[in-house]
C-alpha atoms as a PDB file:
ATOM      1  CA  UNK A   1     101.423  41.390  59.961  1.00  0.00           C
ATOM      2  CA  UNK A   2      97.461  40.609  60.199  1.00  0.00           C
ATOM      3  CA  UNK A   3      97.136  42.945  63.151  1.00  0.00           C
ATOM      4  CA  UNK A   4      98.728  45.614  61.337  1.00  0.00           C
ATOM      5  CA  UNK A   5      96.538  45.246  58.419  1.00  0.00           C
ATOM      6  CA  UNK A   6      93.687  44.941  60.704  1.00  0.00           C
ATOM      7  CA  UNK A   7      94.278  48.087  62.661  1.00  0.00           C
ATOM      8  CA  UNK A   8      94.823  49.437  59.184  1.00  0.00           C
ATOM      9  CA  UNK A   9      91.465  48.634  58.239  1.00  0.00           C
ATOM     10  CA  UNK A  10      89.679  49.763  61.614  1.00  0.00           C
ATOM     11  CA  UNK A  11      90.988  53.387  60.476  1.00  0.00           C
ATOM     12  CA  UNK A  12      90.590  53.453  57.123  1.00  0.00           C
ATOM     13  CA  UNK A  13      87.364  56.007  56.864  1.00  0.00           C
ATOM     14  CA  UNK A  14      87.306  56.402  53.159  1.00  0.00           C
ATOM     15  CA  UNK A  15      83.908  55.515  51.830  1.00  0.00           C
ATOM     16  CA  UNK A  16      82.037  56.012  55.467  1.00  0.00           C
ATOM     17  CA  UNK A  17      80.612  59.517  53.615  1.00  0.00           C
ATOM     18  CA  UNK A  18      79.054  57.238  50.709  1.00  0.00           C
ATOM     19  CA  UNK A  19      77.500  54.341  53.159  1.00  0.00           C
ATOM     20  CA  UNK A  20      76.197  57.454  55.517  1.00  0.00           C
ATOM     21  CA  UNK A  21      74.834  58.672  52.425  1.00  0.00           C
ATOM     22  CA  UNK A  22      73.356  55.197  51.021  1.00  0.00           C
ATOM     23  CA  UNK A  23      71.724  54.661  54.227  1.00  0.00           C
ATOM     24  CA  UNK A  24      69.741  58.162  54.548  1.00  0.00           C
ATOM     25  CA  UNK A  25      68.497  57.815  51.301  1.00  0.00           C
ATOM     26  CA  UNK A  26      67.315  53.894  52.055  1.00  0.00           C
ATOM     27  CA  UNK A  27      65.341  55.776  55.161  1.00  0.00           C
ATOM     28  CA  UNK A  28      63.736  58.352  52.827  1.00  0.00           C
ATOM     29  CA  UNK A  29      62.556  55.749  50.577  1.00  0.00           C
ATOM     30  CA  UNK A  30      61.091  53.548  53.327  1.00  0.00           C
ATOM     31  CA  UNK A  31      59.431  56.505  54.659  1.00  0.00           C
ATOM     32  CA  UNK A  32      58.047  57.076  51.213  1.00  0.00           C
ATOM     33  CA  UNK A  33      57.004  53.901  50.693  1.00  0.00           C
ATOM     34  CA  UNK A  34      55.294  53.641  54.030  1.00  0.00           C
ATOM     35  CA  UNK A  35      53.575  56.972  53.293  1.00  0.00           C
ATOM     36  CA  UNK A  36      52.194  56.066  49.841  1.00  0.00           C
ATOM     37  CA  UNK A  37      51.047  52.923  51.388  1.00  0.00           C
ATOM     38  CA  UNK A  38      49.379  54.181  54.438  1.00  0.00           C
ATOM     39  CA  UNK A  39      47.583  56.658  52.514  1.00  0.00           C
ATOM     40  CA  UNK A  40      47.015  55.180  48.890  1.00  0.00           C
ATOM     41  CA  UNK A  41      43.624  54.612  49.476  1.00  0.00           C
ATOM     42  CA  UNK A  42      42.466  58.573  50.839  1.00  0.00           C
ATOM     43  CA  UNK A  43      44.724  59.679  47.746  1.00  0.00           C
ATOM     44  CA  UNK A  44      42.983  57.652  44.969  1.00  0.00           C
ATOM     45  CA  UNK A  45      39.656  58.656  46.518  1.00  0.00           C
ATOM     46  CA  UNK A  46      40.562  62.078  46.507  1.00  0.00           C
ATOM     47  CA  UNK A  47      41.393  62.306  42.639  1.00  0.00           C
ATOM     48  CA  UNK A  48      38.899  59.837  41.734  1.00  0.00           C
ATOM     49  CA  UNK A  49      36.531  60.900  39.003  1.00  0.00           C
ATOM     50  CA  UNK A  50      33.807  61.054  41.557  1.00  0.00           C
ATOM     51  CA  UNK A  51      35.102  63.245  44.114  1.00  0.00           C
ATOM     52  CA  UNK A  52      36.405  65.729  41.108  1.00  0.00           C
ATOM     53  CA  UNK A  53      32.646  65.631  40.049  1.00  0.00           C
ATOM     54  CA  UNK A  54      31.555  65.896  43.388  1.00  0.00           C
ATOM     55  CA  UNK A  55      33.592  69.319  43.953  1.00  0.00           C
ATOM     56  CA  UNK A  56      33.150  70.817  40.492  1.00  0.00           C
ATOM     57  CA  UNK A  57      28.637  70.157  41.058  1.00  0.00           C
ATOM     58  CA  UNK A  58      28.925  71.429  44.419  1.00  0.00           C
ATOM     59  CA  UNK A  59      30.974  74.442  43.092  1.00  0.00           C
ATOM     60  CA  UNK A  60      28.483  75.122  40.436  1.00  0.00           C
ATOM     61  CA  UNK A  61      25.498  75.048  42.763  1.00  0.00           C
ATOM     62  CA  UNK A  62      27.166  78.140  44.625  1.00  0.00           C
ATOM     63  CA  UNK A  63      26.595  80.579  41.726  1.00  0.00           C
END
C-alpha cells in the first residue's frame, strides 16, 4: 500500500508548472536585486541634483 502511494506521488506532475513558474520569477528578482545593488550608487549619481545641473549649464553654454 505505501509503495503504491509512493509511486503515485513520484508521477503526480500537477503543480510542477506553478513551482517552474515560482522559481523563474525568484531568479528575476535576485537578478534585480543584484542589479539595483551593484549599480545604486552610478544611478543616484546620475539623477542627482548636481549632475542634472551639471548637464542643463553645460547645455546652455552651447548656445
Amino acid at each position: 500500500m505505501m509503495m503504491s502511494l509512493l509511486k503515485r506521488f513520484m508521477r503526480n506532475e500537477e503543480g510542477q508548472g506553478m513551482v517552474e513558474y515560482g522559481l523563474i520569477i525568484g531568479l528575476i528578482a535576485v537578478i534585480i536585486i543584484a542589479v539595483v545593488v551593484g549599480f545604486g550608487p552610478q544611478i543616484k549619481t546620475m539623477f542627482s541634483d548636481e549632475a542634472i545641473t551639471d548637464k542643463l549649464d553645460a547645455g546652455q553654454e552651447k548656445k
